[in-house]
Protein backbone atom coordinates (compact mmCIF):
# COMPACT_ATOMS: atom_id res chain seq x y z
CA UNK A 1 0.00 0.00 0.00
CA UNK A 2 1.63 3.74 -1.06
CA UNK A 3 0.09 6.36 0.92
CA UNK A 4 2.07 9.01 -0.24
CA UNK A 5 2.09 8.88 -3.97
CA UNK A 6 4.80 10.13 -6.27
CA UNK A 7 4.37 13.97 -7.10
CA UNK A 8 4.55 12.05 -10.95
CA UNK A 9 1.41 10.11 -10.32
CA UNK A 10 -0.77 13.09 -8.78
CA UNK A 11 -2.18 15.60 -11.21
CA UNK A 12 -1.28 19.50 -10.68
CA UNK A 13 -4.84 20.03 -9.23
CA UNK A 14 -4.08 17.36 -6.39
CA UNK A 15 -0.52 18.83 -5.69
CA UNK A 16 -1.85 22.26 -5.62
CA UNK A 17 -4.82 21.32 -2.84
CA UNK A 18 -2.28 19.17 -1.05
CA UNK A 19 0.33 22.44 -1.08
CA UNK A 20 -2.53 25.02 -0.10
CA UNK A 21 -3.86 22.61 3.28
CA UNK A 22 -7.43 21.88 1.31
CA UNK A 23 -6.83 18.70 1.69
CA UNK A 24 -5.80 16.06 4.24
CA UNK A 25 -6.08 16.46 8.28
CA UNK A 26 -6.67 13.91 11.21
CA UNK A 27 -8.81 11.26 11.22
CA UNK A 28 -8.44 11.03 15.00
CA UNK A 29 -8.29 12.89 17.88
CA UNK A 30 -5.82 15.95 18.02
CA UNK A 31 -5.00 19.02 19.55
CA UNK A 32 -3.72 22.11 17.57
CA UNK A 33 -1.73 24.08 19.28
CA UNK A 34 0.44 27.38 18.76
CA UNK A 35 4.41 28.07 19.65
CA UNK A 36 6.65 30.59 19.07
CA UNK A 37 10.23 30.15 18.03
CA UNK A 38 12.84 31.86 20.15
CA UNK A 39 13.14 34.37 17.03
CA UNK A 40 9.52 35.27 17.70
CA UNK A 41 8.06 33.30 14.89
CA UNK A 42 4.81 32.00 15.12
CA UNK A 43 4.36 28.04 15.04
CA UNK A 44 0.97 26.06 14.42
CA UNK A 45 1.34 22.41 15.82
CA UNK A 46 -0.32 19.17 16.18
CA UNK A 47 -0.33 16.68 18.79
CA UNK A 48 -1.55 13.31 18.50
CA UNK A 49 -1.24 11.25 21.94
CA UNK A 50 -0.20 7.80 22.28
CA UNK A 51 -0.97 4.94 23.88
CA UNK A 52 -1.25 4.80 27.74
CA UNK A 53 1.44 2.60 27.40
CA UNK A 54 4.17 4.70 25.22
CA UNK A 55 7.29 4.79 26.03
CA UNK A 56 8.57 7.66 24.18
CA UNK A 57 7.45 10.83 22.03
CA UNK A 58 7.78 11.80 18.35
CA UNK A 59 8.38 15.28 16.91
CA UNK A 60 7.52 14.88 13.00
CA UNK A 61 9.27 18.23 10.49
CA UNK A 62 8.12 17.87 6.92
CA UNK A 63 9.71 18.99 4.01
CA UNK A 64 9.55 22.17 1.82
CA UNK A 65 6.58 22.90 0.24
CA UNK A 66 4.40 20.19 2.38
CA UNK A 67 2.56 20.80 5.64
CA UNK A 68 1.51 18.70 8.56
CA UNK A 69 -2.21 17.99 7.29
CA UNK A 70 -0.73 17.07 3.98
CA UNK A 71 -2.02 13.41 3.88
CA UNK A 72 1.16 11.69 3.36
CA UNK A 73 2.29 13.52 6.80
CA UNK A 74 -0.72 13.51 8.48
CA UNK A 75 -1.08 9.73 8.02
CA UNK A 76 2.32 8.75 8.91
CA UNK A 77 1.66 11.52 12.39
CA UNK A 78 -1.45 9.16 12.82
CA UNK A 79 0.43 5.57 12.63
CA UNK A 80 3.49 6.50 14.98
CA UNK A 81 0.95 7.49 17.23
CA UNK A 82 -0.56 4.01 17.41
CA UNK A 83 3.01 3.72 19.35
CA UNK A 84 4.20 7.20 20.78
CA UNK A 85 2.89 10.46 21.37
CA UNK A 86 3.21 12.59 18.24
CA UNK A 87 3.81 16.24 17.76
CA UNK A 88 4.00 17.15 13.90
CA UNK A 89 4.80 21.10 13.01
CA UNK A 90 4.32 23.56 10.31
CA UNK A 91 7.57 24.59 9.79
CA UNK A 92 8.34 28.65 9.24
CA UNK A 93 6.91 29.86 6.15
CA UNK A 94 4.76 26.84 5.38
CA UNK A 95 0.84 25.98 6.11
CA UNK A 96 -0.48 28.19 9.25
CA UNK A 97 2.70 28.77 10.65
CA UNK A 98 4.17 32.21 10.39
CA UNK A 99 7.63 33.75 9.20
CA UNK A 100 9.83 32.52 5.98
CA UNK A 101 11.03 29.50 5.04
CA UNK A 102 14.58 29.36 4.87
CA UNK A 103 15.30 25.99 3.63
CA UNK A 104 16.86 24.35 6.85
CA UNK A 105 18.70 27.25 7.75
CA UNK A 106 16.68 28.49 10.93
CA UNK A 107 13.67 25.67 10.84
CA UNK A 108 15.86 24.16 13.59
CA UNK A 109 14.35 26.82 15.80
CA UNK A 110 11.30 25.44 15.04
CA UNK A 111 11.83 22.23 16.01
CA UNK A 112 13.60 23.00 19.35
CA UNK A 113 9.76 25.09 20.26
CA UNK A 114 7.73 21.82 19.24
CA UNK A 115 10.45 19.74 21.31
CA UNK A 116 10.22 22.20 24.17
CA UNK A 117 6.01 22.02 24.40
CA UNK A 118 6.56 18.04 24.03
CA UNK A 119 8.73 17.77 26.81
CA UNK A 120 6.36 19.05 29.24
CA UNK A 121 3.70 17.17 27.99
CA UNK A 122 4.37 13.79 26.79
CA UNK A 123 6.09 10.83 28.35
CA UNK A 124 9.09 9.62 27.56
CA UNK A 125 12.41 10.05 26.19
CA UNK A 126 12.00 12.38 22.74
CA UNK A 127 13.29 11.12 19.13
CA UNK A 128 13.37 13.40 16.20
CA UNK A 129 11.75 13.05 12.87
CA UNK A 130 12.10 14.85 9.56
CA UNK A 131 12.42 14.37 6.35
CA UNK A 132 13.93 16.24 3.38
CA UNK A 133 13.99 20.00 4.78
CA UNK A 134 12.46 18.50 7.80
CA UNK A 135 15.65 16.29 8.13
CA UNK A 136 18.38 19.39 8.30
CA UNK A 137 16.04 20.92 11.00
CA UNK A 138 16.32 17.80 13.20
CA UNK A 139 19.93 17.68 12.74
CA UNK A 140 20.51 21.22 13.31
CA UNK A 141 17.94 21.22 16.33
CA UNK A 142 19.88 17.70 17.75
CA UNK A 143 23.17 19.43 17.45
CA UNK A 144 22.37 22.47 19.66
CA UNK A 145 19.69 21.15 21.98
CA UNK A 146 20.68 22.29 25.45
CA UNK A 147 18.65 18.48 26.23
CA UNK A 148 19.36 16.47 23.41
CA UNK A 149 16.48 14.21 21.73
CA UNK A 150 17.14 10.29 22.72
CA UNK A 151 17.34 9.22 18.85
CA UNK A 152 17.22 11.04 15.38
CA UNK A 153 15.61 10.24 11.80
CA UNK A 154 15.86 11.77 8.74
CA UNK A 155 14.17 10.29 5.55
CA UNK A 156 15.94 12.06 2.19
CA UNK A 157 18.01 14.29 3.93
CA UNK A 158 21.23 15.77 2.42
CA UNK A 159 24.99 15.78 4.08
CA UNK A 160 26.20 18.71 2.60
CA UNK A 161 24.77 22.14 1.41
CA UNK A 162 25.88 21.86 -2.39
CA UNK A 163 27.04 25.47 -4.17
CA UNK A 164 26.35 24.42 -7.36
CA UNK A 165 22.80 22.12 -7.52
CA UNK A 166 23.17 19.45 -9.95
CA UNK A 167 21.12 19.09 -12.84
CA UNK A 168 17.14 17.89 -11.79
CA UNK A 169 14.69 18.99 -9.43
CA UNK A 170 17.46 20.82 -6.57
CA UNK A 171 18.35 22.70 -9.67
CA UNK A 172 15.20 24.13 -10.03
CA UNK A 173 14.34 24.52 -6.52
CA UNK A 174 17.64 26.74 -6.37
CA UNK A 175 16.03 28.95 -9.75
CA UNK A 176 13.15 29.90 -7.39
CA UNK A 177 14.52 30.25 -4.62
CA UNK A 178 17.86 33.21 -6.28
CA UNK A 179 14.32 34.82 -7.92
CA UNK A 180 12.07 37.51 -6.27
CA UNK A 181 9.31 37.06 -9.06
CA UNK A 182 9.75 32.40 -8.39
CA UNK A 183 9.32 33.34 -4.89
CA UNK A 184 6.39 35.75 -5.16
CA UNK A 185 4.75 33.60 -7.54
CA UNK A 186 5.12 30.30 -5.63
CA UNK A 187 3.89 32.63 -1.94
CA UNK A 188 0.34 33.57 -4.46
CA UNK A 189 0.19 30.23 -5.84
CA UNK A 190 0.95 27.91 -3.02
CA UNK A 191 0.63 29.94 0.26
CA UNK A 192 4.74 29.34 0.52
CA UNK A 193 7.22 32.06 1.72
CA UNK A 194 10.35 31.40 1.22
CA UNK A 195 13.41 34.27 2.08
CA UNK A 196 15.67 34.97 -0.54
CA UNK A 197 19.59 34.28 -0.85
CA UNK A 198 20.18 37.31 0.83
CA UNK A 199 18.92 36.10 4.27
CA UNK A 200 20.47 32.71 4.42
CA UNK A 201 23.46 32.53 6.33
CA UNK A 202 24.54 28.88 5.58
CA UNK A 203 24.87 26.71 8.77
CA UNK A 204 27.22 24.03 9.15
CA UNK A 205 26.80 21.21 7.06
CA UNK A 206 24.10 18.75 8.09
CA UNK A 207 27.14 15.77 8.52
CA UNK A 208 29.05 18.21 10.58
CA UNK A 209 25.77 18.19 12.78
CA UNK A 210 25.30 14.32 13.15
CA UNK A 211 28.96 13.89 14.29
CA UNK A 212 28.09 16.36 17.40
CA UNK A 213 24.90 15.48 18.47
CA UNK A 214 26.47 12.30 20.29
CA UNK A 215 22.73 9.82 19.62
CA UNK A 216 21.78 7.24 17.25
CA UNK A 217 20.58 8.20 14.12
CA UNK A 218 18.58 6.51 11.37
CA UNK A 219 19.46 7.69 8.09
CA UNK A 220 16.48 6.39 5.83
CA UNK A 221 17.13 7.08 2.15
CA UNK A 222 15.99 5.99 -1.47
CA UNK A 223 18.07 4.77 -3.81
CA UNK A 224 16.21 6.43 -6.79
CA UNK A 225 15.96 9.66 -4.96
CA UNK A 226 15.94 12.40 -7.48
CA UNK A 227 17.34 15.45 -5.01
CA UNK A 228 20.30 14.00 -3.15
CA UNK A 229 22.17 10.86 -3.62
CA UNK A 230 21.99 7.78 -1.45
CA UNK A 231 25.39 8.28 -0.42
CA UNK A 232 24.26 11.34 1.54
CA UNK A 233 22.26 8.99 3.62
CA UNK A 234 25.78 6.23 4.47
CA UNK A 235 27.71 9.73 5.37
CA UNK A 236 25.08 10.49 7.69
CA UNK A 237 25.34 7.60 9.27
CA UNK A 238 28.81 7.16 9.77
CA UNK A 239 29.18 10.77 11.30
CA UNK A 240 26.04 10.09 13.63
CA UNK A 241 26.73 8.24 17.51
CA UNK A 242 27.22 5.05 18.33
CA UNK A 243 24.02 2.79 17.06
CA UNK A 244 23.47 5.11 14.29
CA UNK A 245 22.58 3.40 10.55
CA UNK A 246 21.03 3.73 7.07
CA UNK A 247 18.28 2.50 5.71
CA UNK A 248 18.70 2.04 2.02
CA UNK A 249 15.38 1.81 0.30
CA UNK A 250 14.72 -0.10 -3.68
CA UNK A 251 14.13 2.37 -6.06
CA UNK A 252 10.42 3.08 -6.00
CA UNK A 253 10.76 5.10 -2.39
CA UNK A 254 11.91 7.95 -4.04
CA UNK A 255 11.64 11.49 -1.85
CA UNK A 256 10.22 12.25 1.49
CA UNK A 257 6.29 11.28 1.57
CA UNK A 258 6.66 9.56 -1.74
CA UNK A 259 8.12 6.22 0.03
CA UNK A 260 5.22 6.72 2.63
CA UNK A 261 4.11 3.28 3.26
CA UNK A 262 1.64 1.10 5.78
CA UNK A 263 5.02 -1.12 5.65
CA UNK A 264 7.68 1.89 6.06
CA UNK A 265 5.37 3.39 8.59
CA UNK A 266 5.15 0.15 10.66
CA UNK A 267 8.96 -0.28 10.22
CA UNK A 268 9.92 3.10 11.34
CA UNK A 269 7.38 2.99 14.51
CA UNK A 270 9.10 -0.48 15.33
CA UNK A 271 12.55 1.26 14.67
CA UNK A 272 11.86 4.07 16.89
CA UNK A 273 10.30 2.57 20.08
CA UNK A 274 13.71 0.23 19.87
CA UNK A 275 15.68 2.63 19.30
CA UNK A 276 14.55 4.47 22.84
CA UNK A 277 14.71 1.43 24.65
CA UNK A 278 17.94 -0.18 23.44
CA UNK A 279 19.96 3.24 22.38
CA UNK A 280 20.84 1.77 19.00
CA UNK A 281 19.02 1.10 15.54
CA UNK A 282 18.86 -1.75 13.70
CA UNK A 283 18.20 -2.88 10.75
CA UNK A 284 14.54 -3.32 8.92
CA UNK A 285 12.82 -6.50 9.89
CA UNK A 286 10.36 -6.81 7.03
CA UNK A 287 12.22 -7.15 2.87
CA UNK A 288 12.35 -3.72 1.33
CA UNK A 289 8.87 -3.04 -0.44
C-alpha cells in the first residue's frame, strides 16, 4: 500500500490542494496548538497522543513545500501514534505557521519550540523526525539542543549544502529560490514564503551536525531519490553516535512522503520505540517493499 504517492502520479490540481492545506487532516483525535520560536516566529502544531502505554514521544518536520495535514504527513503523524505520542509542526513559512522559510537554515528553531512544548507534555524520552527539509532541522535542532532528543531520523536528507545544484529537481528549486518574481509567484500560488539568498546565512553542514549530536541516528534514504544521492544517507550515518545506521530503500521510495508506506510506517514505529529502549538502531525487519 503507497500512501504518499509520487508527485509524478498526482495531477497539478491534487498537488496544488495538497500544497494550499485543502486537503488532508486527522482522522483522530488531536490538539492544535500554537508556539513561538525563540526568534519570535509563530508556530501552528499538532499533537496526536499515544498509547497509555508509550514509552517515548515523536516530533515529526516535513519537508519544503508540504505541511503537517498534507495526507502523506498527516497519516504517517497518525500511525506512529498508534506507538508514541506525536507532535508534527508547520515549519516557518509553510501551512499556518508564520515567518519565511529558509530551507533548513533556521527551521531548527522550530523544532527545538515543538520539542520544548513536548517535553512538558508527553512521556518519555524524545526522538526526532524529519524528512527532506524536515531532516536538516532535526539535525541542526539535535546538534544544539541544550537536552538532546534520545534518537534522530531523517528520511531524504542531504549531508552537505551543495554550491552548485546538480542538474534535476534541486536545480530548479535553487532557480526559485535566487528569484524575487519564483518566490512571489510560488507565496500567491501555493501559500509558501520562502526568504531569498540574501537572508540565508549557511549553517554548518548537516554531517558536521550528526557527528556532534552524540545519539543514534537513522538515516532512511531511497536509492532512486531524485534530489540528493543515497550516499548522503551512508555519510550520515557514519558521522552520527554510536548505534546510528542507514536504511537504504529499492528504487520506487523515491523522496520524502513519496516512500510513505503502511510497511515503512510500521517499520519506522518499530525502529523508533527500539531505538529508545535499546539506544541503538537496527536494521529493517520486514524485505524492502
Amino acid at each position: 500500500m503507497r500512501v504518499g504517492a509520487p508527485a509524478r502520479d498526482r495531477g497539478p490540481l491534487r498537488r496544488f490542494a495538497e500544497a494550499r492545506g485543502l486537503v488532508g487532516g486527522f482522522s483522530r483525535d488531536h490538539l492544535d496548538v500554537g508556539l513561538l520560536a525563540a526568534d519570535g516566529t509563530p508556530l501552528t502544531a499538532t499533537f496526536l497522543p499515544g498509547p497509555a502505554s508509550a514509552s517515548c514521544a515523536v516530533l515529526l518536520a516535513h519537508g519544503f513545500a508540504a505541511n503537517r495535514r498534507k495526507p502523506a504527513y498527516a497519516w504517517l503523524a497518525e500511525e506512529l501514534s498508534a506507538s508514541c505520542d506525536v507532535l508534527t509542526l508547520d515549519l516557518r513559512g509553510h501551512g499556518q505557521s508564520g515567518g519565511v522559510s529558509t530551507l533548513g537554515a533556521a527551521e531548527h528553531l522550530d523544532v527545538a519550540a515543538g520539542a520544548e512544548w513536548l517535553r512538558t507534555r508527553a512521556a518519555g524520552p524524545i526522538v526526532l523526525v524529519g524528512a527532506s527539509m524536515g531532516a536538516t532541522a532535526v539535525l541542526h535542532a539535535a546538534a544544539r539542543a541544550r537536552l538532546p532528543p534520545a534518537a534522530v531520523v531523517t528520511i531524504s536528507a542531504p549531508a552537505w549544502f551543495r554550491p552548485i545544484p546538480p542538474p534535476g529537481p534541486m536545480q530548479a528549486l535553487d532557480r526559485l529560490w535566487r528569484s524575487p518574481v519564483r518566490r512571489a509567484a510560488l507565496r500567491a500560488a501555493l501559500g509558501i514564503r520562502v526568504a531569498g539568498p540574501k537572508r540565508w546565512n549557511r549553517p554548518p553542514h548537516p554531517v558536521e551536525l550528526a557527528g556532534t549530536m552524540g545519539v543514534p541516528l537513522l538515516a532512511v534514504h531511497g536509492e532512486d531519490d531524485p534530489y540528493f544521492p543515497s550516499g548522503d544517507a551512508t555519510a550520515l550515518a557514519t558521522a552520527g553516535g554510536i548505534g546510528s545506521l542507514t536504511w537504504h530503500r529499492p528504487a520506487g521510495f523515491g523522496h520524502a512522503e513519496d516512500g510513505f508506506t503502511a510497511g515503512f510506517a510500521r517499520e519506522l514505529a518499530a525502529a523508533i520505540v527500539g531505538a529508545v529502549g535499546t539506544g541503538r538502531f537496527v536494521a529493517a525487519a520486514a524485505p524492502p517493499e
